[in-house]
C-alpha atoms as a PDB file:
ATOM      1  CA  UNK A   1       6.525  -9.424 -13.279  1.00  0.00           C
ATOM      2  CA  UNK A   2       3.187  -8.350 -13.100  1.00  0.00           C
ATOM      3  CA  UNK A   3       0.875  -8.722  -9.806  1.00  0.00           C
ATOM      4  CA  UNK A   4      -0.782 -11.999  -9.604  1.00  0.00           C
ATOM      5  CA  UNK A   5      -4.277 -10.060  -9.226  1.00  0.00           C
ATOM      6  CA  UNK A   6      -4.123  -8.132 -12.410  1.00  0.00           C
ATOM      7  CA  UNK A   7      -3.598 -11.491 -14.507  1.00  0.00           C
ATOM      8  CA  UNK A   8      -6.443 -12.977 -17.024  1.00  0.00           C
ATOM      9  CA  UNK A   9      -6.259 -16.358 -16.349  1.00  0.00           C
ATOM     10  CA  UNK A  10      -7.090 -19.055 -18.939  1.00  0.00           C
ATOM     11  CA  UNK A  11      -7.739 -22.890 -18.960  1.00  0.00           C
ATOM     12  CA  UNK A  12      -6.301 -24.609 -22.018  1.00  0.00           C
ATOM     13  CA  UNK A  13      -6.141 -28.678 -22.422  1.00  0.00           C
ATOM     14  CA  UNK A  14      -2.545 -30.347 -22.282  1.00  0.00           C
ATOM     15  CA  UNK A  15      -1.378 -32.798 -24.914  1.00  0.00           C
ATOM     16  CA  UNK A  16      -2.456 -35.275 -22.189  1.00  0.00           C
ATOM     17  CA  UNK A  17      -5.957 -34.141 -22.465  1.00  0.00           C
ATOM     18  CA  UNK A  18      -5.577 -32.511 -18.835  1.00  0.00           C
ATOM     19  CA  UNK A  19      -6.330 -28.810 -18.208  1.00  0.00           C
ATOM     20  CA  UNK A  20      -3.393 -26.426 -18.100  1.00  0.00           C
ATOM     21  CA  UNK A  21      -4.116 -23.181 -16.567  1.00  0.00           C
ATOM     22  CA  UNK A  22      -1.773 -20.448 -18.069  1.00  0.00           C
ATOM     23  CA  UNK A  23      -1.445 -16.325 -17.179  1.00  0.00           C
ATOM     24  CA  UNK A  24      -1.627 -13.939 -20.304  1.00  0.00           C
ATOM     25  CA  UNK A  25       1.506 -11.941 -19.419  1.00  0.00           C
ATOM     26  CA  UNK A  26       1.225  -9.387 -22.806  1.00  0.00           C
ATOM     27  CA  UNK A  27      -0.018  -9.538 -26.468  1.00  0.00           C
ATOM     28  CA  UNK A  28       2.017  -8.480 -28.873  1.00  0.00           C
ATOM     29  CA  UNK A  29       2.303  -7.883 -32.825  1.00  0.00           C
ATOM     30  CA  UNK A  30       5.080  -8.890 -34.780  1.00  0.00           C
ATOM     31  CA  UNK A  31       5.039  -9.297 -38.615  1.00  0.00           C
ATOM     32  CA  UNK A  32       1.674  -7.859 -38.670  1.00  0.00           C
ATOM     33  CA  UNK A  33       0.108 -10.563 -36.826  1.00  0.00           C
ATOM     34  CA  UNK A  34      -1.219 -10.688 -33.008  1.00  0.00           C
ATOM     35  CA  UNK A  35       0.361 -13.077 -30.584  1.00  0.00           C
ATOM     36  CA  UNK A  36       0.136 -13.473 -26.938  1.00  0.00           C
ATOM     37  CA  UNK A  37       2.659 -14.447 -24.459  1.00  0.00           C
ATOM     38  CA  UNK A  38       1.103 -16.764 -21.871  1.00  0.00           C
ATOM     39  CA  UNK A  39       3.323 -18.021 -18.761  1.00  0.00           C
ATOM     40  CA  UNK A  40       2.314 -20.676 -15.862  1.00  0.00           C
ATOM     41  CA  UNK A  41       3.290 -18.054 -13.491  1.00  0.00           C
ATOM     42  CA  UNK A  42       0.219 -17.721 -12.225  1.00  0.00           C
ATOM     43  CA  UNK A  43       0.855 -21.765 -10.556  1.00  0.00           C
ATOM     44  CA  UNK A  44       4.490 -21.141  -9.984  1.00  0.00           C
ATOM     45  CA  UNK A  45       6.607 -19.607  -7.301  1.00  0.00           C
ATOM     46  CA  UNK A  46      10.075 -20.013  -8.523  1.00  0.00           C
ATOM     47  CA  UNK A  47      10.669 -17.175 -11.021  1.00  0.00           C
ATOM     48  CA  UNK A  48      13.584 -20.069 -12.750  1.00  0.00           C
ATOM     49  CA  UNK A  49      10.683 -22.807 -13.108  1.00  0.00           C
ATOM     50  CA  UNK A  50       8.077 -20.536 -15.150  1.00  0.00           C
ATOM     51  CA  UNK A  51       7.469 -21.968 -18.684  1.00  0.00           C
ATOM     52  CA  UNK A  52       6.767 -19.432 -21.479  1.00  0.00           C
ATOM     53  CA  UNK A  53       4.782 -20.322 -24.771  1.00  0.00           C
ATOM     54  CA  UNK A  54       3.345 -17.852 -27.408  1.00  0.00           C
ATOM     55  CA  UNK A  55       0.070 -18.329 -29.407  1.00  0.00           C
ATOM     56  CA  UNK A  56      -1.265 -16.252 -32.500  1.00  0.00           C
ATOM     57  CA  UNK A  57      -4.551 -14.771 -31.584  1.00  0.00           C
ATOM     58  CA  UNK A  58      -6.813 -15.635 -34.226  1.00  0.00           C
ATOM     59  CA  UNK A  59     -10.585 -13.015 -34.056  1.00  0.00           C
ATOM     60  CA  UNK A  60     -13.580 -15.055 -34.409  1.00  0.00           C
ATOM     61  CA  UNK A  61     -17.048 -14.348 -33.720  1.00  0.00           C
ATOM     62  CA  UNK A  62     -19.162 -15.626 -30.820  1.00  0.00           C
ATOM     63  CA  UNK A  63     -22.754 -15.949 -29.354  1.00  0.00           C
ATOM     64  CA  UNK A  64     -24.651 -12.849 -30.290  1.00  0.00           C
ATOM     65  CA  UNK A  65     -21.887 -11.063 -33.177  1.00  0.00           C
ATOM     66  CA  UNK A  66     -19.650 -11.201 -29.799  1.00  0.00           C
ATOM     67  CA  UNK A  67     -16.187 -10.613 -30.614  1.00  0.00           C
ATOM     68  CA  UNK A  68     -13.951 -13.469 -29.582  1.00  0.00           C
ATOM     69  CA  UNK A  69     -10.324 -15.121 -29.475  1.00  0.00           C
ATOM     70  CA  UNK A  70      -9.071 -18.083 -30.149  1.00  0.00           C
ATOM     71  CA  UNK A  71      -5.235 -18.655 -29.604  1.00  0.00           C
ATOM     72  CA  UNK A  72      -3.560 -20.847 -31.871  1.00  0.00           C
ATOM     73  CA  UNK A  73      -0.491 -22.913 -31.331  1.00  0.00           C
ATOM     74  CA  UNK A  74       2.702 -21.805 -33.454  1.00  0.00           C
ATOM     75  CA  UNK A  75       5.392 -24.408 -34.220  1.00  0.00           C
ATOM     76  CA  UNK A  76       8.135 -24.617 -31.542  1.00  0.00           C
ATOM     77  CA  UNK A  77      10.795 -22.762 -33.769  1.00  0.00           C
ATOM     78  CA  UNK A  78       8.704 -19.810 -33.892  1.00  0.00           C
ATOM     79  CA  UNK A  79       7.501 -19.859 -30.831  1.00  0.00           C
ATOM     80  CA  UNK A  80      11.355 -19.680 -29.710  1.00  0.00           C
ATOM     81  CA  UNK A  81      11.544 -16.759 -31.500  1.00  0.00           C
ATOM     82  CA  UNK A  82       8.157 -14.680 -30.513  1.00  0.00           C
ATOM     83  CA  UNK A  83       9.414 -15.467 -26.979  1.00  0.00           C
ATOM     84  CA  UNK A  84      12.548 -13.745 -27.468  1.00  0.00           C
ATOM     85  CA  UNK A  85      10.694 -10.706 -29.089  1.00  0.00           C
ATOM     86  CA  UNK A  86       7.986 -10.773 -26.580  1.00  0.00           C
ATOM     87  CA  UNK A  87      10.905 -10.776 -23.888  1.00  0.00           C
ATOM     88  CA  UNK A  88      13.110  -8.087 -25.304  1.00  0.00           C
ATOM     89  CA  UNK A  89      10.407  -5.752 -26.455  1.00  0.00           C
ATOM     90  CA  UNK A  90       9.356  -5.304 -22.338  1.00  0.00           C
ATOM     91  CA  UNK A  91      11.135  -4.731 -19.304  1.00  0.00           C
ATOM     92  CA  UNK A  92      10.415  -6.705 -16.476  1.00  0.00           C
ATOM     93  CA  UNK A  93       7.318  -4.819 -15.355  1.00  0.00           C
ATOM     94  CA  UNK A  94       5.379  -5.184 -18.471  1.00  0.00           C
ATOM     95  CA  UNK A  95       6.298  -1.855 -19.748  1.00  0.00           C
ATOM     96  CA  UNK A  96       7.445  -1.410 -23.260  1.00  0.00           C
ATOM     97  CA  UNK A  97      10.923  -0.713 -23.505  1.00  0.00           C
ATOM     98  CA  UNK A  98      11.526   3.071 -24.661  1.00  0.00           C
ATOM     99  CA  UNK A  99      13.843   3.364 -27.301  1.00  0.00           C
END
C-alpha cells in the first residue's frame, strides 16, 4: 500500500449527511471510461478493516476554464466489479502488474 504521505486526500458527504474522508489509492480506465479507486485507508490501521469504493470521474470545468473532477457514484454491482479490476490490474505497491 502506498505511503500515507503521498495520498490526495478528499472529503466527500456520507448518506448520513456527515463528511467521509477517503484516500485516492489509483485511477483507472476500464471500458473507455475513467474511474478512481478511493479507500478509507488513510483513517484506518487494520489493513482487514479498509473499505474500498470506486467512482467514475466525470471532467467538468471550474472557476477561470479550470479543469476539474467530479466523481460520480456507480451502482454497487459495478462497483464490485471495478474493484476487482482496480485490484487485479496492480500489485500491492501501486504498480501496474507487467504482463
Amino acid at each position: 500500500m502506498a505511503n500515507q504521505e503521498e495520498w490526495d486526500i478528499i472529503e466527500l458527504e456520507g448518506d448520513d449527511g456527515e463528511p467521509i474522508r477517503l484516500c485516492v489509492e489509483r485511477y483507472f480506465f476500464y471500458n473507455g471510461d475513467e474511474y478512481v479507486l478511493l479507500s478509507d485507508a488513510c483513517d484506518v490501521e487494520d489493513e482487514d478493516e479498509i473499505s474500498r469504493y470506486v467512482m467514475k470521474v466525470q471532467p467538468m470545468e471550474g472557476e477561470g476554464n479550470e479543469d476539474m473532477e467530479e466523481f460520480v457514484p456507480v451502482d454497487e454491482d459495478l462497483m464490485d466489479q471495478l474493484i476487482e479490476v482496480a485490484e487485479a490490474t496492480f500489485d500491492v505497491d501501486g504498480d501496474e502488474d507487467e504482463e
